[in-house]
Structure formats: C-alpha cells, structure tokens
N, C-alpha and C. Protein backbone atom coordinates (compact mmCIF):
# COMPACT_ATOMS: atom_id res chain seq x y z
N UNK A 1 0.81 -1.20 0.00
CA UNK A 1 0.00 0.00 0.00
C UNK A 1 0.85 1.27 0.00
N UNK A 2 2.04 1.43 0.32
CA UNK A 2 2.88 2.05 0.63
C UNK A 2 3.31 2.78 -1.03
N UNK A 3 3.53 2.03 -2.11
CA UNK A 3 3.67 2.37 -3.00
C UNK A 3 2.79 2.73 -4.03
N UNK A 4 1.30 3.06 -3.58
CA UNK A 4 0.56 3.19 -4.51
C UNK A 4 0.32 4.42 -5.00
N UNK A 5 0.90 5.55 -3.71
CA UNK A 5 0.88 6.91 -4.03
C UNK A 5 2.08 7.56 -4.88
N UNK A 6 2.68 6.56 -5.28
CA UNK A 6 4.19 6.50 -6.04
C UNK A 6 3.18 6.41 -7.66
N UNK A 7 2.78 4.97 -7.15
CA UNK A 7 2.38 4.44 -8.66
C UNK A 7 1.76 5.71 -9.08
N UNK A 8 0.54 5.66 -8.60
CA UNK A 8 -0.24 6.83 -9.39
C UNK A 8 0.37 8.45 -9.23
N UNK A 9 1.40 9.12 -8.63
CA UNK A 9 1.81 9.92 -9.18
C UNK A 9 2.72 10.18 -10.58
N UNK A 10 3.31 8.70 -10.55
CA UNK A 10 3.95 8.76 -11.38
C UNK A 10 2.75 8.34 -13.06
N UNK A 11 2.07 7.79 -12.81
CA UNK A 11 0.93 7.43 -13.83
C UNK A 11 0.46 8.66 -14.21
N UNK A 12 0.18 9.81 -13.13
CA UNK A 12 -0.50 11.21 -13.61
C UNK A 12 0.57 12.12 -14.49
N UNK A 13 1.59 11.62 -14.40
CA UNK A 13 2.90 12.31 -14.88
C UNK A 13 3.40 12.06 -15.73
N UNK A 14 3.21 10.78 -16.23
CA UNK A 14 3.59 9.89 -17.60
C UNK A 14 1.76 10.75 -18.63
N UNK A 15 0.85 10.30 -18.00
CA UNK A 15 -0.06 10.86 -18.88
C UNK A 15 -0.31 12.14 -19.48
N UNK A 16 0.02 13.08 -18.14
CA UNK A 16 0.37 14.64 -18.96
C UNK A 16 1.56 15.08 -19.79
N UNK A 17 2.54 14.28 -19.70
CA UNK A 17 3.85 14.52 -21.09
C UNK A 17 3.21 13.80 -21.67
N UNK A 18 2.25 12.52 -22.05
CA UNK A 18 1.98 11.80 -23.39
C UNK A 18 0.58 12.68 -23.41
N UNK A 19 0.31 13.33 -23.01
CA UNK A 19 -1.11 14.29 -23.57
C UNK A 19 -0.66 15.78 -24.31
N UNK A 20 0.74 16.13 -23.35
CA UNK A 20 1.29 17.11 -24.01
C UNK A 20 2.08 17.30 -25.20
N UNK A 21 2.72 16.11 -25.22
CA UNK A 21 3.61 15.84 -26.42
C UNK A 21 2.08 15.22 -27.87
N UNK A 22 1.20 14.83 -27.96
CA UNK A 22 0.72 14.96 -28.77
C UNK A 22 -0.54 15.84 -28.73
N UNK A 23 -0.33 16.86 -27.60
CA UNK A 23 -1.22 18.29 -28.37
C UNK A 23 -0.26 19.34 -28.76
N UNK A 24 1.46 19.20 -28.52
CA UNK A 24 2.01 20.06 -29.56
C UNK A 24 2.29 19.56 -30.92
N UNK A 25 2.44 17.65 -30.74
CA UNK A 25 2.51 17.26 -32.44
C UNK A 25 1.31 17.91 -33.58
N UNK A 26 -0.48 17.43 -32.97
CA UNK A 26 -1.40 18.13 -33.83
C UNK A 26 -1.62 19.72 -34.15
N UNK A 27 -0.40 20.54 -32.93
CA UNK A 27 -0.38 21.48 -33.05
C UNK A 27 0.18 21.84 -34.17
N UNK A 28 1.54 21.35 -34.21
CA UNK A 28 2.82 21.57 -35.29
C UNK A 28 2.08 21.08 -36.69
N UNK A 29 1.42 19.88 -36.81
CA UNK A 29 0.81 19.93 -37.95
C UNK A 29 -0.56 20.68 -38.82
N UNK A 30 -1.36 21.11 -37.35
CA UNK A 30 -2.11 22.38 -38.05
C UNK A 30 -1.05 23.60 -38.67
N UNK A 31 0.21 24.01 -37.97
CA UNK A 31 0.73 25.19 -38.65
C UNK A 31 1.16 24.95 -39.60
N UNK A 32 1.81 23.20 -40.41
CA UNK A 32 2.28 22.75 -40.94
C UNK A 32 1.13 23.26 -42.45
N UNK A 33 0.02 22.72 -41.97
CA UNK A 33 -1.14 22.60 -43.25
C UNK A 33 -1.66 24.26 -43.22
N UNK A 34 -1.80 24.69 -44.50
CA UNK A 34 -2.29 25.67 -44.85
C UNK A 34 -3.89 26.07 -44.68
N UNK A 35 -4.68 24.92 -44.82
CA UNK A 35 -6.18 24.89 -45.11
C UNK A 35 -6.98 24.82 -43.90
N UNK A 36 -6.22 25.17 -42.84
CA UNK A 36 -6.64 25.23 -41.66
C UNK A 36 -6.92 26.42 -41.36
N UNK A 37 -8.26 26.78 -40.61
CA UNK A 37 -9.05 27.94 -40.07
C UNK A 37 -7.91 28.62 -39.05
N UNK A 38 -7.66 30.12 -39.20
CA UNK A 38 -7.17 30.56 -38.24
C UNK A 38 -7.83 31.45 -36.71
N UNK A 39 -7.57 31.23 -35.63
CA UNK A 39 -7.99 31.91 -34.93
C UNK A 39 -8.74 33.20 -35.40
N UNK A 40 -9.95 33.42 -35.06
CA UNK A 40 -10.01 34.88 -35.05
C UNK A 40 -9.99 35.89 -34.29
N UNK A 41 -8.71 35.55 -33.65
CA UNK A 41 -8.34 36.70 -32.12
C UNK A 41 -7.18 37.45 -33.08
N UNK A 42 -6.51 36.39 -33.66
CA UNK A 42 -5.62 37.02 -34.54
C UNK A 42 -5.52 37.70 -35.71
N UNK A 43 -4.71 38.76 -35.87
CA UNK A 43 -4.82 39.51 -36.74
C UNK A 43 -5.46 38.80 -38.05
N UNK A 44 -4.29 37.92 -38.85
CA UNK A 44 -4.52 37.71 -39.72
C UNK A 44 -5.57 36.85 -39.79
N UNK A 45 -5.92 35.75 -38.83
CA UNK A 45 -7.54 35.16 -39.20
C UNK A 45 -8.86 36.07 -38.94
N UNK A 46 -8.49 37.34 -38.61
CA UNK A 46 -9.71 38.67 -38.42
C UNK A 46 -9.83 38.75 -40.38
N UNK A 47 -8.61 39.18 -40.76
CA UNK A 47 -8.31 39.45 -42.26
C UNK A 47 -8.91 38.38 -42.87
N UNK A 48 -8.32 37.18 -42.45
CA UNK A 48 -8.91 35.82 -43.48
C UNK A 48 -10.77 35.74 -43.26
N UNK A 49 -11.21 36.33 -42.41
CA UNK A 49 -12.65 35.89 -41.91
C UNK A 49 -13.34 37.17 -43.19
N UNK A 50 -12.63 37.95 -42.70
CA UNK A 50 -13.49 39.03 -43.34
C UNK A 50 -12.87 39.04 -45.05
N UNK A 51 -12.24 38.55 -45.56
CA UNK A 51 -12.07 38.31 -46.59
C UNK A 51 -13.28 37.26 -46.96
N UNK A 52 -13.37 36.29 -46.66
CA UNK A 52 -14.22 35.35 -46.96
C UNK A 52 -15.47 35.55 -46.59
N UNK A 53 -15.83 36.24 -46.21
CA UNK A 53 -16.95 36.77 -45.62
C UNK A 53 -17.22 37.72 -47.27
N UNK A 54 -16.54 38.84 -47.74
CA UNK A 54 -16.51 39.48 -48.56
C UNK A 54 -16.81 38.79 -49.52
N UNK A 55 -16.38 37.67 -50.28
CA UNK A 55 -16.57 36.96 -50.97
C UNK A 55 -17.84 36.01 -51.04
N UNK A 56 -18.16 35.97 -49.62
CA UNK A 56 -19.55 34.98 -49.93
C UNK A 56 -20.48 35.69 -50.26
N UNK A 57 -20.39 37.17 -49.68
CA UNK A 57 -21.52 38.49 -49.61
C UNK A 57 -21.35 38.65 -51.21
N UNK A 58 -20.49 39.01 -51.97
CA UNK A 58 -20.42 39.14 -53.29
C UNK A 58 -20.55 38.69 -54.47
C-alpha cells in the first residue's frame, strides 16, 4: 500500500507529457497545413474571416 501513491503519481505524470507531447505534435501539424481555419483573435484570421466573408456576400 505504501507504494501506490508513487504508482499513481507517477501514472499522472507519464499521462500529462503523453497528452502534451501529442497536443504540440497536432499542433505543429495544423501550422504545418495551410487549409486550416485561423484563430479569429488574430490579426490575420480577423483578415482571413473578413475576406471570406466578402466573398460569400459578393
């Protein structure tokens, strides 16, 4: 019983580097791919929204 608060800290710790390491891989490959929606906090997906926006209106 002694080691179970071992086990599972170490289990919570292995799972957040393997949760973290593949939410920066799908990260790296959204910046990778072009055809991906950009934020619209950011400048340029404000630009990309309202561009396309322009275009559907037109």
């Amino acid at each position: 019983m002694e080691q179970l608060p071992i086990i599972l800290c170490l289990g919570t710790l292995g799972f957040a580097v393997a949760f973290g390491y593949i939410s920066a891989r799908a990260t790296e490959k959204q910046m990778r791919d072009g055809n991906h929606k950009k934020s619209a906090l950011s400048r340029d997906g404000m630009e990309e929204r309202l561009r396309r926006g322009a275009v559907d209106a037109g």
